[in-house]
Structure formats: C-alpha cells, structure tokens
Protein backbone atom coordinates (compact mmCIF):
# COMPACT_ATOMS: atom_id res chain seq x y z
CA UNK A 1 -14.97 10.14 6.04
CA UNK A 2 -15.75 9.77 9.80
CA UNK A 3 -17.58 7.30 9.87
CA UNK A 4 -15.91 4.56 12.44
CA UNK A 5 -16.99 1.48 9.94
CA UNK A 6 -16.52 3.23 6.29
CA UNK A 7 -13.20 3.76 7.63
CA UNK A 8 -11.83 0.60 8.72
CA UNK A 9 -13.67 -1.16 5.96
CA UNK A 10 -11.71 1.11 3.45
CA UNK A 11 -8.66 0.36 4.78
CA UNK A 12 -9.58 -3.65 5.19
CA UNK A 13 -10.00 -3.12 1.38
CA UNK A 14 -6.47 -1.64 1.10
CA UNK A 15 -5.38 -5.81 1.61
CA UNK A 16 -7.05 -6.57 -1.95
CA UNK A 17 -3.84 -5.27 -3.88
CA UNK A 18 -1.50 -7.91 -4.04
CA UNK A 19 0.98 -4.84 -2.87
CA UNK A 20 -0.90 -2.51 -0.67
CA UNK A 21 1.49 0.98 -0.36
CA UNK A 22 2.83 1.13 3.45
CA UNK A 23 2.42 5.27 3.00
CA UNK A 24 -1.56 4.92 1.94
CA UNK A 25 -2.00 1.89 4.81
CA UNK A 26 -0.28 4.43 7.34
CA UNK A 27 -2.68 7.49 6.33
CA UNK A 28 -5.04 5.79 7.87
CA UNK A 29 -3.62 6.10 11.34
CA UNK A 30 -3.17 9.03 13.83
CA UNK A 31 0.09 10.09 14.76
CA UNK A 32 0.21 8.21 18.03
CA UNK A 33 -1.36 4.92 16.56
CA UNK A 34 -0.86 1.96 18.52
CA UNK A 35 -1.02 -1.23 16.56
CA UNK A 36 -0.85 -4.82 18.63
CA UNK A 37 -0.65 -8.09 16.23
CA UNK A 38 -1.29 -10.09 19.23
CA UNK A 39 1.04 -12.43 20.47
CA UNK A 40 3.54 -9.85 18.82
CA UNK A 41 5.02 -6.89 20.88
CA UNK A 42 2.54 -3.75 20.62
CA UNK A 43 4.43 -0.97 18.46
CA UNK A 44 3.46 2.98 18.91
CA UNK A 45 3.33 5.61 16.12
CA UNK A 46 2.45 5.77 12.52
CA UNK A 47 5.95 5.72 11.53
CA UNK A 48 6.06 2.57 13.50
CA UNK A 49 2.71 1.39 12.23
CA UNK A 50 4.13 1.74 8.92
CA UNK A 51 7.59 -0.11 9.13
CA UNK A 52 6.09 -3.15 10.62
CA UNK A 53 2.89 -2.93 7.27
CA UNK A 54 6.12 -2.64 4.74
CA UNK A 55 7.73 -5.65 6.16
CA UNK A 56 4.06 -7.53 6.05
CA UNK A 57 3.74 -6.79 2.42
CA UNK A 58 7.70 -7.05 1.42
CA UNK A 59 7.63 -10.60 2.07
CA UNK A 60 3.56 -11.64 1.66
CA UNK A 61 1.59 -10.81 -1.28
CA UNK A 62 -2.44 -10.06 0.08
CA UNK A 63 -4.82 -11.86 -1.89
CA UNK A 64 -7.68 -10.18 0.03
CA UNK A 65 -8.88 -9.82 3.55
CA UNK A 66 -12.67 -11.12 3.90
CA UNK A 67 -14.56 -9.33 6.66
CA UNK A 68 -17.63 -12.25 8.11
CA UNK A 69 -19.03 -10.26 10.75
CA UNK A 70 -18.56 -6.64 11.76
CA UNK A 71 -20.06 -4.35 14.66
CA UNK A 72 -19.63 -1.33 15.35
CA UNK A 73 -19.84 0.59 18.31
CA UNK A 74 -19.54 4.15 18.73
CA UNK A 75 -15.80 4.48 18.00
CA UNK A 76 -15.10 1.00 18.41
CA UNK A 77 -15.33 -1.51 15.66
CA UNK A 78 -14.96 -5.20 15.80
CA UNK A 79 -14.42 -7.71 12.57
CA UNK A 80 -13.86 -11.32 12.79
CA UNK A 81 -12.06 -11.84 9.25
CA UNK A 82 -10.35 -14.17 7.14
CA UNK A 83 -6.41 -12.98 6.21
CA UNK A 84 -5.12 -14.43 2.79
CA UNK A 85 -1.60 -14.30 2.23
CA UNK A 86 0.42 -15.60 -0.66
CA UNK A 87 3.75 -16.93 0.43
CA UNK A 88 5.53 -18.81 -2.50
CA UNK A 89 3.06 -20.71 -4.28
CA UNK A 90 1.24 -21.39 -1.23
CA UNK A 91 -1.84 -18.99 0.10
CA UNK A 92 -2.25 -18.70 3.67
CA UNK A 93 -5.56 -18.42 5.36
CA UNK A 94 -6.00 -17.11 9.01
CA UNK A 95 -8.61 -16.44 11.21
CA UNK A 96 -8.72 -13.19 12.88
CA UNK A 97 -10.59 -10.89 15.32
CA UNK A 98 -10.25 -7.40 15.12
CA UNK A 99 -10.48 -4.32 16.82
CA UNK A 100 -10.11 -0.88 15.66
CA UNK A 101 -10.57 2.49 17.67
CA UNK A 102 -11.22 5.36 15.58
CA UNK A 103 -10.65 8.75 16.25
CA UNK A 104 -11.23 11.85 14.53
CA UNK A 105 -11.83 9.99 11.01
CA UNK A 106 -8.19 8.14 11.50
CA UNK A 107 -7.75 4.57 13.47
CA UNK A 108 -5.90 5.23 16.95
CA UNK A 109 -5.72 1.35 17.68
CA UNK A 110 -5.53 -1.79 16.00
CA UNK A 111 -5.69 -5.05 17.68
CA UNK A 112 -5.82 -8.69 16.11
CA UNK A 113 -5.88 -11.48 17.82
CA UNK A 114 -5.15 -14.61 15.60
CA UNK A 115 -3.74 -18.26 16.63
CA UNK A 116 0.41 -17.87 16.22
CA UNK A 117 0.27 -21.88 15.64
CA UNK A 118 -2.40 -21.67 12.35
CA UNK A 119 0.18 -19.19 11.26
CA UNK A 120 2.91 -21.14 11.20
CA UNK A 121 1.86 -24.28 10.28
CA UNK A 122 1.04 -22.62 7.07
CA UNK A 123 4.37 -21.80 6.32
C-alpha cells in the first residue's frame, strides 16, 4: 500500500480494537518516525513511537477513532477526528486534528493537536 490516505486510514482503523497491538501500530512507522501529541514533548523513532502507543492502550481501552473530514495532499494527510477512549466506566471523547506525513508507504510524522483541558476534564 502506498497510497498516503489508504495508509493512515488503515492504521486510524487499528483504534477500533479495544486493544490495538503496539508492534502492528509501530509497523506503520519508518524507522526515524517522529510522533508529536501536541502539548506533549515530540518523541523520535519507532521504538519510541511504540513505547509511548503501549502506554496509550495499557491504561485506555479504544472504542474507535471516527475520521469527519480528511484531505489529502500529496504526502501529507490531514483528519479532523473524534478519539474515544474508555477509562473505567467512563468513555472519553476528544476532538482532534491530525497530520500525517507519509513516506515510502510508512508514516514519517504524526501530529495531533487536541485541547489538553477537554482531556482532562474527562477524567
């Protein structure tokens, strides 16, 4: 697949296990991957990419990620999405923008940018 929007809306789909595995979530990444859950400090690598996915879906379980708009540019792609997280018996909703460079078939970058308040005030 190298197709910049197949491939990040496969791995958006990934988020419809309950328990998405860190190993399949980090396949989709290059080697040098950076991944920036913005206001959160930027991490570098797929190993790194990985470790911070495991502790996402060691303590949440993902009741789906649902994509409203997407674009896609050349190797860029954009998706404004929804986030649901199950947290105890609570399910958290957050809105999200995203941005994904692909390169060579795998994503390079991953940026969301998401309000760190409507986060925690679902906690």
């Amino acid at each position: 697949m190298t197709d910049p929007g197949a491939i990040v809306t496969a791995f958006i789909r990934e988020f419809d296990t309950e328990h998405p595995d860190p190993e399949k979530l980090a396949n989709y990444f290059t080697l040098d991957a950076v991944y920036h859950n913005i206001p959160m400090r930027a991490v570098q690598g797929r190993d790194a990419v990985r470790q911070v996915l495991t502790g996402y879906t060691s303590r949440y379980q993902c009741k789906g990620w649902e994509v409203r708009n997407q674009a896609v540019d050349r190797n860029v792609v954009l998706n404004e999405r929804i986030d649901r997280f199950g947290h105890g018996d609570k399910v958290i909703e957050l809105r999200v923008m995203g941005v994904f460079e692909v390169r060579d078939g795998k994503i390079a970058a991953w940026r969301d940018y998401f309000d760190a308040a409507e986060w925690q005030s679902q906690q």
